[in-house]
Protein backbone atom coordinates (compact mmCIF):
# COMPACT_ATOMS: atom_id res chain seq x y z
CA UNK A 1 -11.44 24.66 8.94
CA UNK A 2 -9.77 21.30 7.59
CA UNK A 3 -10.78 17.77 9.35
CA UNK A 4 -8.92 14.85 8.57
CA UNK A 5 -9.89 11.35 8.73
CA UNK A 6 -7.65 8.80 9.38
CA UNK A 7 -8.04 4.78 8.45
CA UNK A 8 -6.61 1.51 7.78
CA UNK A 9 -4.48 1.13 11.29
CA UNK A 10 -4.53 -2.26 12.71
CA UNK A 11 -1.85 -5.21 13.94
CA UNK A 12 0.55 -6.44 11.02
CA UNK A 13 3.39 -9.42 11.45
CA UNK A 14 6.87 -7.70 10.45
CA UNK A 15 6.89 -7.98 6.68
CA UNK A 16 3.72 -7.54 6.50
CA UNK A 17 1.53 -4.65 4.45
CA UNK A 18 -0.96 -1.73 5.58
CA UNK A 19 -2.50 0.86 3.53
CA UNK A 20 -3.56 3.86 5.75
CA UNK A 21 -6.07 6.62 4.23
CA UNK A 22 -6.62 10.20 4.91
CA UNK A 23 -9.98 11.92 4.15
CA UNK A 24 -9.82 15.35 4.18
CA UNK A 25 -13.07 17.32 3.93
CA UNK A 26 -14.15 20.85 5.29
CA UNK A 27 -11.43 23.17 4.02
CA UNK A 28 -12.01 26.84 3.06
CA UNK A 29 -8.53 27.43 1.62
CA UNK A 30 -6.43 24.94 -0.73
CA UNK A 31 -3.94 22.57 1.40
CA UNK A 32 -0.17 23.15 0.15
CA UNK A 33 1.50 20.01 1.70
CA UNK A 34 -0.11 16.56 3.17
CA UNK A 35 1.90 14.82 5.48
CA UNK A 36 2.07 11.98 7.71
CA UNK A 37 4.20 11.65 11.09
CA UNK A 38 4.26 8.90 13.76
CA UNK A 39 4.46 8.99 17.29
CA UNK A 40 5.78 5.64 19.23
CA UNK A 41 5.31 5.64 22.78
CA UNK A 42 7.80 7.52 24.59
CA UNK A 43 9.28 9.08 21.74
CA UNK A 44 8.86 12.51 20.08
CA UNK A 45 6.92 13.05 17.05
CA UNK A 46 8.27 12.06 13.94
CA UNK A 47 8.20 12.53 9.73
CA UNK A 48 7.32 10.19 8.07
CA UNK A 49 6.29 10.92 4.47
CA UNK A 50 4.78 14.18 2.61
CA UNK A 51 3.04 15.35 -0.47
CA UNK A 52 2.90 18.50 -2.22
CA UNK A 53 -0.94 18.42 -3.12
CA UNK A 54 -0.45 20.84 -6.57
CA UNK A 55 2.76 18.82 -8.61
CA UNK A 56 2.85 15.38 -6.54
CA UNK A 57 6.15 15.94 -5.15
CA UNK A 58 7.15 13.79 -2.49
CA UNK A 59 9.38 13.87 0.69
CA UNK A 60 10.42 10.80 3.11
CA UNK A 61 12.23 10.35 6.27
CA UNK A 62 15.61 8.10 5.29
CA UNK A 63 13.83 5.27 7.36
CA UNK A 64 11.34 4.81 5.69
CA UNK A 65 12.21 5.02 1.36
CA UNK A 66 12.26 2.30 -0.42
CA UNK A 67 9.28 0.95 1.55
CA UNK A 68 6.79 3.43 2.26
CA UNK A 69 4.94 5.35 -0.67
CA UNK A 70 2.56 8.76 -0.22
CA UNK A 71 0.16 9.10 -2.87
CA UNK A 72 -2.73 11.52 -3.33
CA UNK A 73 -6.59 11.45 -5.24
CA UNK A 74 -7.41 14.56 -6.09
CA UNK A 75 -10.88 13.91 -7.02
CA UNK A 76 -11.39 12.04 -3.36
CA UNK A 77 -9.39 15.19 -1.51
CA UNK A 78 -7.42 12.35 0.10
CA UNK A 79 -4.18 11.12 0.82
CA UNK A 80 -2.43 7.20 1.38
CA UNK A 81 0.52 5.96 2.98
CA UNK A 82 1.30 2.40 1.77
CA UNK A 83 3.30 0.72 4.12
CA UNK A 84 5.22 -2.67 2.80
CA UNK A 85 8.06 -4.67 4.44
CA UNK A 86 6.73 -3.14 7.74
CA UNK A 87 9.28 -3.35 10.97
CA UNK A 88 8.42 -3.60 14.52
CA UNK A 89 10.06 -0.40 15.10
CA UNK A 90 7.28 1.38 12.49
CA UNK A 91 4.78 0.59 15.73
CA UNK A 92 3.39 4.31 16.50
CA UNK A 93 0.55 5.94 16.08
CA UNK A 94 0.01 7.67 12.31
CA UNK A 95 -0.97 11.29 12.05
CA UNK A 96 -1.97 12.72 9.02
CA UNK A 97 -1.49 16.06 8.87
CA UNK A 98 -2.42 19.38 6.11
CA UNK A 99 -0.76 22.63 5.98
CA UNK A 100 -2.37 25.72 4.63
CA UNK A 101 -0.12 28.51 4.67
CA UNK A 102 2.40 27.69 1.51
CA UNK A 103 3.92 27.67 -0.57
CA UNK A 104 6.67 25.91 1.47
CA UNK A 105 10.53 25.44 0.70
CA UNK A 106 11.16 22.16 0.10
CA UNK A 107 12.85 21.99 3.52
CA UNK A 108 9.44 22.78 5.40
CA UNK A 109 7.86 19.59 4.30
CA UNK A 110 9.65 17.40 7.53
CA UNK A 111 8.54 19.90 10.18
CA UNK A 112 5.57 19.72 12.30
CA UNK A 113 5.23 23.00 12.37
CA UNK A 114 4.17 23.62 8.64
CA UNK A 115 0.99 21.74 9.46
CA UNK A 116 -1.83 23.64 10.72
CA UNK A 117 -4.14 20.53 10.74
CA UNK A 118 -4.08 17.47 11.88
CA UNK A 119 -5.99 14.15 12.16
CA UNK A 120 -7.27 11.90 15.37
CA UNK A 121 -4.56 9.12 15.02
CA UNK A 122 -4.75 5.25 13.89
CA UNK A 123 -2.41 2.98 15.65
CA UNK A 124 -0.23 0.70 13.43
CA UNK A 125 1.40 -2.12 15.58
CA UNK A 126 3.85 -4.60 13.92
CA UNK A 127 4.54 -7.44 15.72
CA UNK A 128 7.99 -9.72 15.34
């Protein structure tokens, strides 16, 4: 068993900055991939960023590079999304997400479905 703790969500102006953490704590076997996807009302959930915990490689959804940056502390078994030159249309709720069963193709990293754990939620809101 893996829990994930998710902070740092809160209201933002556009252009504005938010750091969200992810605490994860609990785990029996080592986490492959870290992740974080975002769910705005109405819509499906989507990929945001990922990290491969072992080698720091990192993966981001084309709407988000450039301004969003995954990051990991190994020590702290925990994961960040920084979030500059936020956009009201980054509004959704952040889920941070593990996955246990890699290694993973590098291709695996955007899909829900490699993640076997996932966190409660923390609402980022940007407002315009």
């Amino acid at each position: 068993q893996v829990q994930l703790v998710e902070s740092g969500g809160g209201l933002v102006q556009a252009g504005g900055s938010l750091r969200l953490s992810c605490a994860a704590s609990g785990r029996t076997v080592s986490s492959y991939a870290m992740g974080w996807f975002r769910q705005a009302p109405g819509k499906g959930r989507q990929f945001v960023a990922a990290i491969k915990w072992s080698g720091g490689n990192t993966y981001y959804a084309d709407s988000v590079k450039g301004r969003f940056t995954i990051s990991r502390d190994n020590a702290k078994n925990t994961v960040y999304l920084q979030m500059n030159s936020l956009k009201p249309e980054d509004t959704a709720v952040y889920y941070c997400a593990a996955g246990s069963g890699g290694p993973y193709l590098s291709s695996w990293y955007g899909r829900s479905s490699t993640y076997d754990y996932w966190g409660q939620g923390t609402q980022v809101t940007v407002s315009s």
